[in-house]
Protein backbone atom coordinates (compact mmCIF):
# COMPACT_ATOMS: atom_id res chain seq x y z
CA UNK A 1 41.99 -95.42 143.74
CA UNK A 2 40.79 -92.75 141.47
CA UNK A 3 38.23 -92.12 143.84
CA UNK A 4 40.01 -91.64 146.42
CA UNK A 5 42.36 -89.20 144.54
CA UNK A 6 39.17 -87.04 143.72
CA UNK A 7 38.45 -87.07 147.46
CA UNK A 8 42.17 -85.80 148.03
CA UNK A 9 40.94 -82.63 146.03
CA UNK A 10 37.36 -82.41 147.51
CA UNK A 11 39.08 -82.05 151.36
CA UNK A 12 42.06 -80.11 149.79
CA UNK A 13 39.63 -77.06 148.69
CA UNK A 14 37.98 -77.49 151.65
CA UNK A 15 41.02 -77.01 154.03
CA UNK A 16 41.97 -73.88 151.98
CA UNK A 17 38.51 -72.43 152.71
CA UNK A 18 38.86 -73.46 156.15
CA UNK A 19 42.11 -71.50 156.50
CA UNK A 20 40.54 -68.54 154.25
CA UNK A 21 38.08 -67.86 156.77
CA UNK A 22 39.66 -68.84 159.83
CA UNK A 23 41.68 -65.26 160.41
CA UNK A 24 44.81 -67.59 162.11
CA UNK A 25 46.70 -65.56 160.73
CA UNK A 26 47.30 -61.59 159.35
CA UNK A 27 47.11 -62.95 155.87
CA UNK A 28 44.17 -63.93 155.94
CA UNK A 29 42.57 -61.44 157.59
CA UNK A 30 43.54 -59.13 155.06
CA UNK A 31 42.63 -61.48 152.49
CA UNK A 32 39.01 -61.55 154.01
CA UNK A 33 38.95 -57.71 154.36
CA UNK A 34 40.26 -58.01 150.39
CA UNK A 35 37.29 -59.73 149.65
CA UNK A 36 35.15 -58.11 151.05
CA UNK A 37 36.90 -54.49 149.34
CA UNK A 38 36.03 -56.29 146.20
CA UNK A 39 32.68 -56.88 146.71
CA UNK A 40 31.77 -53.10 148.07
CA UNK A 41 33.20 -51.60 145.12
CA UNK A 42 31.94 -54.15 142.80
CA UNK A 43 35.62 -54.45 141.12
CA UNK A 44 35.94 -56.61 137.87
CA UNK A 45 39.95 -55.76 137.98
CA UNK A 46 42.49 -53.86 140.65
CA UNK A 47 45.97 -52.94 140.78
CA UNK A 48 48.31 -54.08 143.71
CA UNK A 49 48.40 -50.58 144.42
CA UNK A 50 44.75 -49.84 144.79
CA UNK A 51 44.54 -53.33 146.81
CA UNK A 52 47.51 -52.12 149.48
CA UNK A 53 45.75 -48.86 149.70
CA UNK A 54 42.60 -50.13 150.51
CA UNK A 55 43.76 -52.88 153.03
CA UNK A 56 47.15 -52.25 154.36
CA UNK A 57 47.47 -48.51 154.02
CA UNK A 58 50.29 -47.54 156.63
CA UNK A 59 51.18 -51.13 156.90
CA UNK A 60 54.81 -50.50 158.03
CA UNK A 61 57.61 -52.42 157.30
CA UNK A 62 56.93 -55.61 155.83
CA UNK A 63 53.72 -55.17 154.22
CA UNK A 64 54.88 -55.77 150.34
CA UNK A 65 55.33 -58.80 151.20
CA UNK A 66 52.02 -59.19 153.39
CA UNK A 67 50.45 -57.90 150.67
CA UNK A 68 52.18 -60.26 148.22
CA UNK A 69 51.18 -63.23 150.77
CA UNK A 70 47.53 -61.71 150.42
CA UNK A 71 47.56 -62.21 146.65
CA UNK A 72 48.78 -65.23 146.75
CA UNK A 73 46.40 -66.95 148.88
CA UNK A 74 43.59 -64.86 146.86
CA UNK A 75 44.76 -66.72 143.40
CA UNK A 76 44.89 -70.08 145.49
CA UNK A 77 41.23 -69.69 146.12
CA UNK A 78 40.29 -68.33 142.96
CA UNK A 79 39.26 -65.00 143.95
CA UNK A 80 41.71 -63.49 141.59
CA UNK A 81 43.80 -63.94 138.66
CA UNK A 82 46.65 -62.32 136.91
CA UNK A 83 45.54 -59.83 134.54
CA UNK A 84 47.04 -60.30 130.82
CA UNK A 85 49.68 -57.44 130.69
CA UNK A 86 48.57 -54.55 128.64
CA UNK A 87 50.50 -53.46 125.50
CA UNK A 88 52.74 -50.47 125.41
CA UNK A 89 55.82 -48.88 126.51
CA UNK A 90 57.14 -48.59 130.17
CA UNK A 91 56.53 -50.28 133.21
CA UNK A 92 52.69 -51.74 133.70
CA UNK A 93 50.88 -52.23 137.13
CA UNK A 94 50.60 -55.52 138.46
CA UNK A 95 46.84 -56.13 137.70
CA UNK A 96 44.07 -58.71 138.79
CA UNK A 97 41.01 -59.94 137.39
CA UNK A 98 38.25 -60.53 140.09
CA UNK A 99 36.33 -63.76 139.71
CA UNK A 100 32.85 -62.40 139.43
CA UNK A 101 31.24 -65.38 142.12
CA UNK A 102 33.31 -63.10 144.09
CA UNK A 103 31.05 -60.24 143.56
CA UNK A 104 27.75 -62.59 143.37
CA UNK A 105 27.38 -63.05 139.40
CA UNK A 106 26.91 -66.19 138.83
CA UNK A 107 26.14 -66.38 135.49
CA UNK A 108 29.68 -65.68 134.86
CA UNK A 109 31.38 -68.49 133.10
């Protein structure tokens, strides 16, 4: 049984991937064009801001929440993460941490 549970996970990250690079969909054809953002400018973090800018500039109406989408499939896949919030007064960017396989380090732990 516990096999077949690990097997569950094995097809699992393989269906995300699937969908990841499949462009079905506007999310993740951003997300792809994300990626590859990341990768040209060799990023270790972003802010949503730079990230909408540089994929969904004059996006239109509904494109917080595209970009939202965008994030969220990039954390599924563990492109991304949540940056720790930085200390200090006032309101702080939403910031990400890029996975540096992402950017082809891999010695990265």
């Amino acid at each position: 049984m516990q096999r077949a549970l690990s097997l569950a996970d094995f097809f699992l990250a393989h269906y995300r991937a699937f969908l990841f690079d499949a462009r079905v969909d506007q999310v993740s054809t951003l997300a792809l064009r994300a990626a590859a953002w990341m990768r040209k400018e060799r990023l270790a973090t972003f802010k949503r801001s730079e990230l909408h800018m540089a994929v969904a500039k004059n996006g239109g109406a509904g494109t917080a929440e595209l970009i939202e989408r965008v994030l969220k499939l990039l954390e599924g896949v563990n492109h991304i993460r949540r940056a720790a919030p930085a200390p200090g007064r006032g309101r702080t960017p939403d910031l990400y941490d890029v996975n540096p396989k992402v950017l082809g380090i891999h010695d990265a732990e």
